[in-house]
N, C-alpha and C. Protein backbone atom coordinates (compact mmCIF):
# COMPACT_ATOMS: atom_id res chain seq x y z
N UNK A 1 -6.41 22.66 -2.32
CA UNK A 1 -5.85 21.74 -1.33
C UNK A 1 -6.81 20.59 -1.09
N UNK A 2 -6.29 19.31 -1.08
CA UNK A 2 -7.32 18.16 -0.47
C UNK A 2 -7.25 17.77 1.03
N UNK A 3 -8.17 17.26 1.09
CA UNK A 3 -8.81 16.40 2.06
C UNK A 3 -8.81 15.00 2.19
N UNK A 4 -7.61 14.49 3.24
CA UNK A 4 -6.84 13.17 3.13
C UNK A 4 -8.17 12.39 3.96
N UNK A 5 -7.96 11.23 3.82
CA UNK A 5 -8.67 10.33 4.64
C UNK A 5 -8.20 9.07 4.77
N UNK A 6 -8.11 8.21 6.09
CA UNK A 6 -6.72 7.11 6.55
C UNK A 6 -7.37 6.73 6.95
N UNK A 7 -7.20 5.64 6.63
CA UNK A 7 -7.67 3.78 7.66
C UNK A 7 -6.43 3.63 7.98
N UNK A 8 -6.93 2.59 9.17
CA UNK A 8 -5.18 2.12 9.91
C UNK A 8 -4.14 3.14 10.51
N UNK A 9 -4.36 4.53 10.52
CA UNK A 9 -3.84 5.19 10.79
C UNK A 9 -2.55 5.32 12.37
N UNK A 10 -3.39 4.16 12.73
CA UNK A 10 -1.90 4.05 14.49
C UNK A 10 -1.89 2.91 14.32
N UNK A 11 -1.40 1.99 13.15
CA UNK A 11 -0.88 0.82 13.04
C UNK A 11 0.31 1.65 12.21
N UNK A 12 1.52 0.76 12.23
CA UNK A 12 2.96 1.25 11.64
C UNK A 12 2.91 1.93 10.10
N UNK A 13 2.33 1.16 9.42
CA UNK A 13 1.93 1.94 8.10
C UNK A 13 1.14 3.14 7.84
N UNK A 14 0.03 2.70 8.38
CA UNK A 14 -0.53 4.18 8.91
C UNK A 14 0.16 5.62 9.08
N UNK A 15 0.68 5.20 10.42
CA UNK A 15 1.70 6.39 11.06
C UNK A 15 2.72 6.64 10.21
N UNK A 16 3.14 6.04 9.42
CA UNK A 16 4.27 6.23 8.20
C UNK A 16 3.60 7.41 7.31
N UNK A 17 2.51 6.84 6.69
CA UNK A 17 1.55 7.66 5.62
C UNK A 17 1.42 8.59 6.23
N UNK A 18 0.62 9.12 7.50
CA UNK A 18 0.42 9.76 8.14
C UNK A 18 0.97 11.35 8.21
N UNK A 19 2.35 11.17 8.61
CA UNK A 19 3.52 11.02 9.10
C UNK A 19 3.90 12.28 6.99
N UNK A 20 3.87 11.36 6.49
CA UNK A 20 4.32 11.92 4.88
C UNK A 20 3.41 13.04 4.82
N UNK A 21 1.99 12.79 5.07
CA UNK A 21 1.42 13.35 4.93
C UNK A 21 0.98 15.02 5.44
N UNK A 22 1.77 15.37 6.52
CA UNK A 22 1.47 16.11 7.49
C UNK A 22 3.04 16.92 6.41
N UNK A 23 3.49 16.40 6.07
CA UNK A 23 5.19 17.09 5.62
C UNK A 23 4.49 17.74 4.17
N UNK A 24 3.43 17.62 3.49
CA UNK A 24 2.81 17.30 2.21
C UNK A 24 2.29 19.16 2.39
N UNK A 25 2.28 20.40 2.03
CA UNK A 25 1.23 21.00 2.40
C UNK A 25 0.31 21.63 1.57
N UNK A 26 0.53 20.76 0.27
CA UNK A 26 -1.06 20.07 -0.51
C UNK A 26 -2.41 19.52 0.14
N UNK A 27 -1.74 18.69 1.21
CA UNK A 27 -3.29 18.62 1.80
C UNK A 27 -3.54 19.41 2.80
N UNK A 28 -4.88 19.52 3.02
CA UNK A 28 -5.69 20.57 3.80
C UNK A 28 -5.69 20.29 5.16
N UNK A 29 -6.01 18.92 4.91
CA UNK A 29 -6.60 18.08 6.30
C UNK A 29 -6.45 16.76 6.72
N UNK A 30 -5.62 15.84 7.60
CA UNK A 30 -5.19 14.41 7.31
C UNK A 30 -6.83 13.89 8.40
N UNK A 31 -7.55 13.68 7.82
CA UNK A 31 -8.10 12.61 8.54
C UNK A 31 -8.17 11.41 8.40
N UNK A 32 -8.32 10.86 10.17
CA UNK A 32 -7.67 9.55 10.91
C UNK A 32 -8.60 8.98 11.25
N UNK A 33 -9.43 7.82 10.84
CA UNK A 33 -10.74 6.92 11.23
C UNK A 33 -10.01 6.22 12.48
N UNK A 34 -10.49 6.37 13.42
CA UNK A 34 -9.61 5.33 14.58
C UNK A 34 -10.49 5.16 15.31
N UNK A 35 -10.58 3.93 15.71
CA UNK A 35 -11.30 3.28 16.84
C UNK A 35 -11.62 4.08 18.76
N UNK A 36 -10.06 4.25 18.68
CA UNK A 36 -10.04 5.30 20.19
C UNK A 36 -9.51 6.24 20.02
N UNK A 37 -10.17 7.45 19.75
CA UNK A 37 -9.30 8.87 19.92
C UNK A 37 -8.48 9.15 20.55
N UNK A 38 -8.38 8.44 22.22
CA UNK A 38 -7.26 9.04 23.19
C UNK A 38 -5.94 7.87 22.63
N UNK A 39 -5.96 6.88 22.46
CA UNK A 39 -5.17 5.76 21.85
C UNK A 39 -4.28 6.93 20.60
N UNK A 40 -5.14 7.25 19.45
CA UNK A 40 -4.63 7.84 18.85
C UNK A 40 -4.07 9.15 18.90
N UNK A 41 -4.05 9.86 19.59
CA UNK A 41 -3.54 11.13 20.17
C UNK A 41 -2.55 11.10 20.75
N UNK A 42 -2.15 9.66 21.55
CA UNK A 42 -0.72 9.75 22.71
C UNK A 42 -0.20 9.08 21.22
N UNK A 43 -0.07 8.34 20.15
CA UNK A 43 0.67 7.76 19.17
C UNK A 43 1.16 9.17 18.38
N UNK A 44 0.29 9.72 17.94
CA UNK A 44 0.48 10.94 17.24
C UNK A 44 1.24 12.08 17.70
N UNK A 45 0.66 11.88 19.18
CA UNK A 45 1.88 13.03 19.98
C UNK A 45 3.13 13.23 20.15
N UNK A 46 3.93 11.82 19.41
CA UNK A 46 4.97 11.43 19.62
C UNK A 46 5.29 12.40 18.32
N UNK A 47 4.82 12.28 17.23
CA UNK A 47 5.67 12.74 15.74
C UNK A 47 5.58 14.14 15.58
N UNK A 48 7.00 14.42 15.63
CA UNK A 48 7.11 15.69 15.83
C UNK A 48 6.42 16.60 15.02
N UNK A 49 5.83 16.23 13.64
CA UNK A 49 4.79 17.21 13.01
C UNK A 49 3.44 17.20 13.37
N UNK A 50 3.34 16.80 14.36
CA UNK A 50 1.84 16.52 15.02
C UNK A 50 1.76 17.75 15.26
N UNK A 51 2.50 18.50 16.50
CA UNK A 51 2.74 19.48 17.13
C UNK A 51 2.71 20.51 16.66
N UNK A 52 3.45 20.83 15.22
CA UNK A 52 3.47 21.80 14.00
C UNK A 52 2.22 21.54 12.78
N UNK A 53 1.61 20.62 13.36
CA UNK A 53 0.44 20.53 12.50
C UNK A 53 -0.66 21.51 12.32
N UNK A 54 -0.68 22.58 12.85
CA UNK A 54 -1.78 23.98 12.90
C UNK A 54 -1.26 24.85 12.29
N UNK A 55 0.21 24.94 11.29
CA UNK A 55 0.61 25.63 10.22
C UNK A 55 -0.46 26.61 9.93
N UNK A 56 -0.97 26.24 8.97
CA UNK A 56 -1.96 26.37 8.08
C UNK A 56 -3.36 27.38 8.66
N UNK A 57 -3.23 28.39 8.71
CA UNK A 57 -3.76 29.25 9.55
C UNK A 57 -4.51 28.66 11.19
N UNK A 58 -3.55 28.68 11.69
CA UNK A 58 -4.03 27.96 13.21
C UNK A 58 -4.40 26.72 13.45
N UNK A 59 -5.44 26.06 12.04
CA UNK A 59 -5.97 25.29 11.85
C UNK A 59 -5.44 23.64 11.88
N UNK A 60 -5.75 23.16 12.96
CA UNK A 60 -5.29 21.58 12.97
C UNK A 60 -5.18 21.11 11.73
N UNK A 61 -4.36 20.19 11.00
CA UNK A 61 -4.14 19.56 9.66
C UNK A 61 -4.59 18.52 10.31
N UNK A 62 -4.15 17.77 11.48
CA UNK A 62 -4.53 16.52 11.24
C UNK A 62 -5.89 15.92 12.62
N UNK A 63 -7.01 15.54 11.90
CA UNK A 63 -8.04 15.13 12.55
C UNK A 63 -8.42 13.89 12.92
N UNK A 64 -9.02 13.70 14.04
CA UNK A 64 -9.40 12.31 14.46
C UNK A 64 -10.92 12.08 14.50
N UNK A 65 -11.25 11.25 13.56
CA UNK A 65 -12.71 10.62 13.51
C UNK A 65 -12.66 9.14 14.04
N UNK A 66 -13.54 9.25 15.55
CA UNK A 66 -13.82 7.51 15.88
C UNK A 66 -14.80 6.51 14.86
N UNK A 67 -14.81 5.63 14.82
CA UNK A 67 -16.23 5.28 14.45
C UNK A 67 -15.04 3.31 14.09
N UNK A 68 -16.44 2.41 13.57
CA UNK A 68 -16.39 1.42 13.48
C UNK A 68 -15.71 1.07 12.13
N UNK A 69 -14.79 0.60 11.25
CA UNK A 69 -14.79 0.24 10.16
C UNK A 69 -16.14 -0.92 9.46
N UNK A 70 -16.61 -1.54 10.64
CA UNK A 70 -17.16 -2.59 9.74
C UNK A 70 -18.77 -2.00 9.80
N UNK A 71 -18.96 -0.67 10.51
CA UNK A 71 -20.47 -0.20 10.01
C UNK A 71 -20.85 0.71 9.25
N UNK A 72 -21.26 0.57 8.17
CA UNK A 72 -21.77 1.09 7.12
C UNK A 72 -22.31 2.31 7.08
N UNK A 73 -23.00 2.94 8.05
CA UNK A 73 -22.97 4.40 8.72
C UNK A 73 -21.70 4.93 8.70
N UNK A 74 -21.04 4.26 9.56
CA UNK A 74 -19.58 5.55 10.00
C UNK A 74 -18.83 5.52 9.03
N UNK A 75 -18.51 4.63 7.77
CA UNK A 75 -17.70 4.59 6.70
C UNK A 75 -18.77 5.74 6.00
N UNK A 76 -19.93 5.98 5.76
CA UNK A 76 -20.34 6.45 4.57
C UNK A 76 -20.08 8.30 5.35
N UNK A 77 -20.70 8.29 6.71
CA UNK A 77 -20.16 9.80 7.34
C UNK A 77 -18.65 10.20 7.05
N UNK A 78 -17.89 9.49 7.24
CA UNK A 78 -16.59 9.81 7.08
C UNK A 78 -16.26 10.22 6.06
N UNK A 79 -16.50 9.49 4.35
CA UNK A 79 -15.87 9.41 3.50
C UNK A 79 -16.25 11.21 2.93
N UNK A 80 -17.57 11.93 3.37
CA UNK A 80 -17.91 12.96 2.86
C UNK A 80 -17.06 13.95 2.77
N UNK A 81 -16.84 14.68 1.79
CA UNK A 81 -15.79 15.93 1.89
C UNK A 81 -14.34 15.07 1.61
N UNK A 82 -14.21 14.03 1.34
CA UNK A 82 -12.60 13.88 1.48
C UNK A 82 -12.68 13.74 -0.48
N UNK A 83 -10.85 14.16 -0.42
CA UNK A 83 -10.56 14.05 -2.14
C UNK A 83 -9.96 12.30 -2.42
N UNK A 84 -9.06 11.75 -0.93
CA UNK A 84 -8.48 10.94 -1.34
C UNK A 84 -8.80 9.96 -0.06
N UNK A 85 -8.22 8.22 -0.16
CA UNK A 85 -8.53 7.77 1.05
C UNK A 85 -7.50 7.14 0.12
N UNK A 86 -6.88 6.33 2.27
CA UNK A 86 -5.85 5.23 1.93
C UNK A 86 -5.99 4.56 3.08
N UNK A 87 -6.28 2.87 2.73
CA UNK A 87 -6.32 2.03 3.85
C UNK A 87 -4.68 1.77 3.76
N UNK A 88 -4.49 1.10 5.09
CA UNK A 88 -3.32 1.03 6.00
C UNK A 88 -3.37 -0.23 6.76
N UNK A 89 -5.02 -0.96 6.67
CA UNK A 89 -5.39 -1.54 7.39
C UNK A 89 -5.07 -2.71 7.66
N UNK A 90 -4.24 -3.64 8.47
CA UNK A 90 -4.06 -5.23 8.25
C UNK A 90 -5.19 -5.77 8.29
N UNK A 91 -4.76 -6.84 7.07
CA UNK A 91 -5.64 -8.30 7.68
C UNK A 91 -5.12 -9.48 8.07
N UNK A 92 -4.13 -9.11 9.03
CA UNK A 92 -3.17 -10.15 9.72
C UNK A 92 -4.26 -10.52 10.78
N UNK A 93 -4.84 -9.38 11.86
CA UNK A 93 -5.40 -9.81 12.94
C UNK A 93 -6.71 -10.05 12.58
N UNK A 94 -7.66 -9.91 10.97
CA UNK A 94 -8.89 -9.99 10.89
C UNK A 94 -8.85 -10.66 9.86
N UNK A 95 -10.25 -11.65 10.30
CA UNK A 95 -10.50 -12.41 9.17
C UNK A 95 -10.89 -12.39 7.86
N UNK A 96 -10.35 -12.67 6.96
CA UNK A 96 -10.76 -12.34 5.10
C UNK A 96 -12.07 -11.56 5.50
N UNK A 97 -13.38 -12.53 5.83
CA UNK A 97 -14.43 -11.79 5.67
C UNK A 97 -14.73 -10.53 5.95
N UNK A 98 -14.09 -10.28 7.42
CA UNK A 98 -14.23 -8.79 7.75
C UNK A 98 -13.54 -7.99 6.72
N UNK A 99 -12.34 -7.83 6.41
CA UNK A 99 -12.01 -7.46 5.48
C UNK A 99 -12.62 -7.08 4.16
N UNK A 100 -13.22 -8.05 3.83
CA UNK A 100 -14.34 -7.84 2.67
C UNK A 100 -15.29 -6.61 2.50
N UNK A 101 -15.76 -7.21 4.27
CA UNK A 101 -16.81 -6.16 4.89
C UNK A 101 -16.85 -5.15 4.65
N UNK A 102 -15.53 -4.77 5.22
CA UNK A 102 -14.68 -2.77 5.53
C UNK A 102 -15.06 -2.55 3.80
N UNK A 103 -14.32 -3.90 2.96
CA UNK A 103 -14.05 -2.77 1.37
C UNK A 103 -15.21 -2.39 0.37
N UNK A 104 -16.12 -3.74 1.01
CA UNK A 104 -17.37 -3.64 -0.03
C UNK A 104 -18.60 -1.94 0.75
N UNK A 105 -18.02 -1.81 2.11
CA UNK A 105 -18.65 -0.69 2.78
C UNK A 105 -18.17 0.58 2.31
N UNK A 106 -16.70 0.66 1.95
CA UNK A 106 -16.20 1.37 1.68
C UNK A 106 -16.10 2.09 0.12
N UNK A 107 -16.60 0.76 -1.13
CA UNK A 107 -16.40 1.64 -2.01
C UNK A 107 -18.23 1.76 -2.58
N UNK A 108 -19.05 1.49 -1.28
CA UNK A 108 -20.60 1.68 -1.70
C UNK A 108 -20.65 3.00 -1.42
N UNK A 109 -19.93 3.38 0.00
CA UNK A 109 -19.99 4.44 0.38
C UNK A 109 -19.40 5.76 -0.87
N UNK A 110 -18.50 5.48 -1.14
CA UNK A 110 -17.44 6.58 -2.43
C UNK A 110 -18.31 6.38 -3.76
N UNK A 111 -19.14 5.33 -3.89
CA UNK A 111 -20.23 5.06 -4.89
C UNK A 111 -21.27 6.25 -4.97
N UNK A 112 -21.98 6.13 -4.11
CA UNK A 112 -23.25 6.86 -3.38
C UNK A 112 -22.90 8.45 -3.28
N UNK A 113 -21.55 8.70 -3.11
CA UNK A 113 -21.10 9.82 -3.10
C UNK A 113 -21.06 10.85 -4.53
N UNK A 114 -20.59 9.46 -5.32
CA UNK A 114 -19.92 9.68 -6.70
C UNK A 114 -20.54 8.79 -7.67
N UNK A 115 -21.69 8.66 -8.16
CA UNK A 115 -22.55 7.09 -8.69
C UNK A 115 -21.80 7.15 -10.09
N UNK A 116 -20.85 8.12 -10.67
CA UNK A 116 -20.86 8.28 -12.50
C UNK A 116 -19.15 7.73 -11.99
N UNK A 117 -18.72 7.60 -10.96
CA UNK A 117 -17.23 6.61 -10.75
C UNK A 117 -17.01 5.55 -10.61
């Protein structure tokens, strides 16, 4: 079984993927990088597989990790242990550069993890 990992996760796309993902029970574990945990918990509480999400021997499927996208610490903590990642993330409200930021953090981090990928 894998170990999901989501950017954007309580923006509409996100919660879509999300959402597929929790119906999936190939994966182990959906984790959710989000800025505010309680933000993300009343969004999530709404979908009805949130609730049925501890299937899987008791065990929550789907997890919430806070942290920053644009710092290079919390992207490289996060990415550990996961099989797959999927940004979700707009860059409607952020500027190209930040954007940049998140991806060049993001695939140093899956680098460092994995240097022969």
């Amino acid at each position: 079984k894998m170990n999901l990992l989501i950017f954007g996760s309580t923006g509409y796309c996100g919660r879509a993927v999300a959402e597929k993902a929790l119906e999936d029970d190939g994966i182990q574990q959906i984790i959710l990088f989000v800025r505010d945990e309680t933000r993300a918990q009343k969004i999530f509480s709404k979908v009805h597989l949130y609730n049925d999400s501890t299937k899987d021997n008791g065990k929550n499927r789907l997890v919430f990790k806070t942290g920053d996208i644009y710092n290079r610490s919390h992207i490289q903590k996060v990415v550990k242990g996961v099989d797959a990642i999927i940004s979700c993330l707009s860059s409607y409200a952020r500027p190209h550069n930040q954007m940049s930021s998140f991806s060049q953090n993001l695939v140093e981090a899956v680098q460092i993890l994995q240097p022969d990928h």
